[in-house]
Protein backbone atom coordinates (compact mmCIF):
# COMPACT_ATOMS: atom_id res chain seq x y z
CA UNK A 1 109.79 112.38 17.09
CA UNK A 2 109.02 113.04 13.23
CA UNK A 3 110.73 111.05 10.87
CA UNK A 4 112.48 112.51 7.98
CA UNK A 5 111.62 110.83 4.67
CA UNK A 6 114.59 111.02 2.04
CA UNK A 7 113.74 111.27 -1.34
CA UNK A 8 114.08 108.50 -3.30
CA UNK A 9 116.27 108.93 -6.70
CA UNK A 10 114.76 109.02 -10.11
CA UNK A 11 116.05 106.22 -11.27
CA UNK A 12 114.56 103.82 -8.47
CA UNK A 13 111.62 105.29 -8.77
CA UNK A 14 111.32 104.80 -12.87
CA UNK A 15 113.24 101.12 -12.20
CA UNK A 16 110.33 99.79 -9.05
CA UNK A 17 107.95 101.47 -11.44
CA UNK A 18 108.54 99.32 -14.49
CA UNK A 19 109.19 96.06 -12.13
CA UNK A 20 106.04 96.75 -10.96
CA UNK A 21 104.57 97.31 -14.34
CA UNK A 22 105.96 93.88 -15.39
CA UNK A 23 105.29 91.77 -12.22
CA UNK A 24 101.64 93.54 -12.33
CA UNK A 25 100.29 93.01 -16.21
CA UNK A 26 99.47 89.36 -17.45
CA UNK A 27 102.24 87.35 -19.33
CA UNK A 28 104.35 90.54 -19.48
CA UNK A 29 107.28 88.31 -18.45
CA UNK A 30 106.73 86.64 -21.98
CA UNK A 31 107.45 89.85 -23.98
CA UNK A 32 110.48 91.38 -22.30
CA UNK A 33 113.42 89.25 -23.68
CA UNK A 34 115.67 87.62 -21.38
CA UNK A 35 112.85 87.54 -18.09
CA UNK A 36 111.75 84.04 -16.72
CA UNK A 37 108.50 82.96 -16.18
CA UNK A 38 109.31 82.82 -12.40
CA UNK A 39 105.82 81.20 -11.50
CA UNK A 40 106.39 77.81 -12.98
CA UNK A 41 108.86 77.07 -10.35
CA UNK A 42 107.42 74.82 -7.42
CA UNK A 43 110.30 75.29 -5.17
CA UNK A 44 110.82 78.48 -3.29
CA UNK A 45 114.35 79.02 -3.47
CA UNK A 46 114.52 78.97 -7.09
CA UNK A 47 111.51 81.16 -7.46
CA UNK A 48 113.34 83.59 -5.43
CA UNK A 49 116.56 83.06 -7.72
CA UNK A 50 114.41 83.51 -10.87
CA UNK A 51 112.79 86.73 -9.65
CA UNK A 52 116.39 88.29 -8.53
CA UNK A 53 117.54 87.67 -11.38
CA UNK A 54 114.85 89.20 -12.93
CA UNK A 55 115.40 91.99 -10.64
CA UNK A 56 118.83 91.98 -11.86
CA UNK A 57 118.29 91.82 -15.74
CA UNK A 58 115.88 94.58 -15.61
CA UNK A 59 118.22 96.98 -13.29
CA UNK A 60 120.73 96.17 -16.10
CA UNK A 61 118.63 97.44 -18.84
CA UNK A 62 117.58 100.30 -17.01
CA UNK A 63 121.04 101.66 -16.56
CA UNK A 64 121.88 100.63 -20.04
CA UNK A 65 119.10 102.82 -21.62
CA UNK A 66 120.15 105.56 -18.15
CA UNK A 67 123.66 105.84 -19.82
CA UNK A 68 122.13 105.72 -23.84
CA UNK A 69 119.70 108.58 -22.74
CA UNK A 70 122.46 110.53 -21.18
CA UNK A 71 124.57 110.13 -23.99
CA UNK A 72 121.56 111.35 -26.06
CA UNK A 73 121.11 114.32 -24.02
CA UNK A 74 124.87 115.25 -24.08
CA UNK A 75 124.93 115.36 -27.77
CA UNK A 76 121.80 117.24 -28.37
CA UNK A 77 123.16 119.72 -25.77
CA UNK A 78 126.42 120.29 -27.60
CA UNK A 79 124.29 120.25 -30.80
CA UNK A 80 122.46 123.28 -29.42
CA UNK A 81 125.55 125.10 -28.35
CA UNK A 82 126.49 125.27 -30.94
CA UNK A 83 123.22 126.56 -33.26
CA UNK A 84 122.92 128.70 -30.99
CA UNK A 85 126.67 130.61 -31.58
CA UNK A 86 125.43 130.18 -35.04
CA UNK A 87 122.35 132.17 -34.67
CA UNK A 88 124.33 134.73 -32.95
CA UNK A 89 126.59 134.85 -35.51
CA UNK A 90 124.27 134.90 -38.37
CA UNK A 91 122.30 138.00 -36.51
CA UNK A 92 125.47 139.81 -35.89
CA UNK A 93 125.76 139.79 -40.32
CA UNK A 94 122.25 140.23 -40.96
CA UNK A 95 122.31 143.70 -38.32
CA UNK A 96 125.61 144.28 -40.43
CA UNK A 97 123.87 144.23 -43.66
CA UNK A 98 120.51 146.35 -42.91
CA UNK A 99 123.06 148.93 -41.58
CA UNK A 100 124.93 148.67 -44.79
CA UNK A 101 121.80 148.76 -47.13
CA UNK A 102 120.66 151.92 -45.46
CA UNK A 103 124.04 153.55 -45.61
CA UNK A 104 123.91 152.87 -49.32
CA UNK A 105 120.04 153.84 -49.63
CA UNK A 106 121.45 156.74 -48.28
CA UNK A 107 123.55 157.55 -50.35
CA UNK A 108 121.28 156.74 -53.63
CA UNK A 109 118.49 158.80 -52.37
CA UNK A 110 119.84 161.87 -53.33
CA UNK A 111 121.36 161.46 -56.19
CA UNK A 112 117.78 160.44 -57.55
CA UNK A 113 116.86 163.49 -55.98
CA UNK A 114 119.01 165.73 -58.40
């Protein structure tokens, strides 16, 4: 029987990524504000709480910066909307005009002819 492997979302993979990036490097508990120093803890209860609640403050900020990014990306998206109805528009005048110059270049022409 082959087992199916599910894929596992992007944001668990970017979130066990960065735990793993902080559990991994030295002191990198130190820099990220808010995260214990879980090792100094002798008993192994509370060095359980303190890393689950590590766990927990980072999965916080990672869906706090998820929803800032998204909110990002939706305004950049509406941004580009709407340059690009702009451009549209603006090319739409700008075919107007060359049609309008060579109407009147047209017209000029022969009169300089005469």
């Amino acid at each position: 029987m082959a087992r199916r492997h599910r894929p596992i979302p992007q944001t668990a993979t970017v979130g066990i990524l960065m735990l793993a990036g902080a559990l991994l490097s030295p002191a990198a508990a130190q820099d990220i504000r808010g995260v214990e120093k879980c090792t100094a803890e002798a008993q192994m209860e509370r060095r359980t709480g303190c890393l689950q609640a590590n766990v927990e403050f980072l999965h916080q900020a990672l869906m706090q910066l998820e929803r800032d990014t998204r909110e990002k990306i939706n305004a950049l998206t509406r941004d580009l909307a709407v340059s690009r109805t702009e451009i549209t528009t603006l090319k739409s005048t700008v075919t107007k005009l060359d049609s309008e110059l060579a109407q009147l270049r047209a017209k000029a022409d022969p009169a300089a002819k005469k």
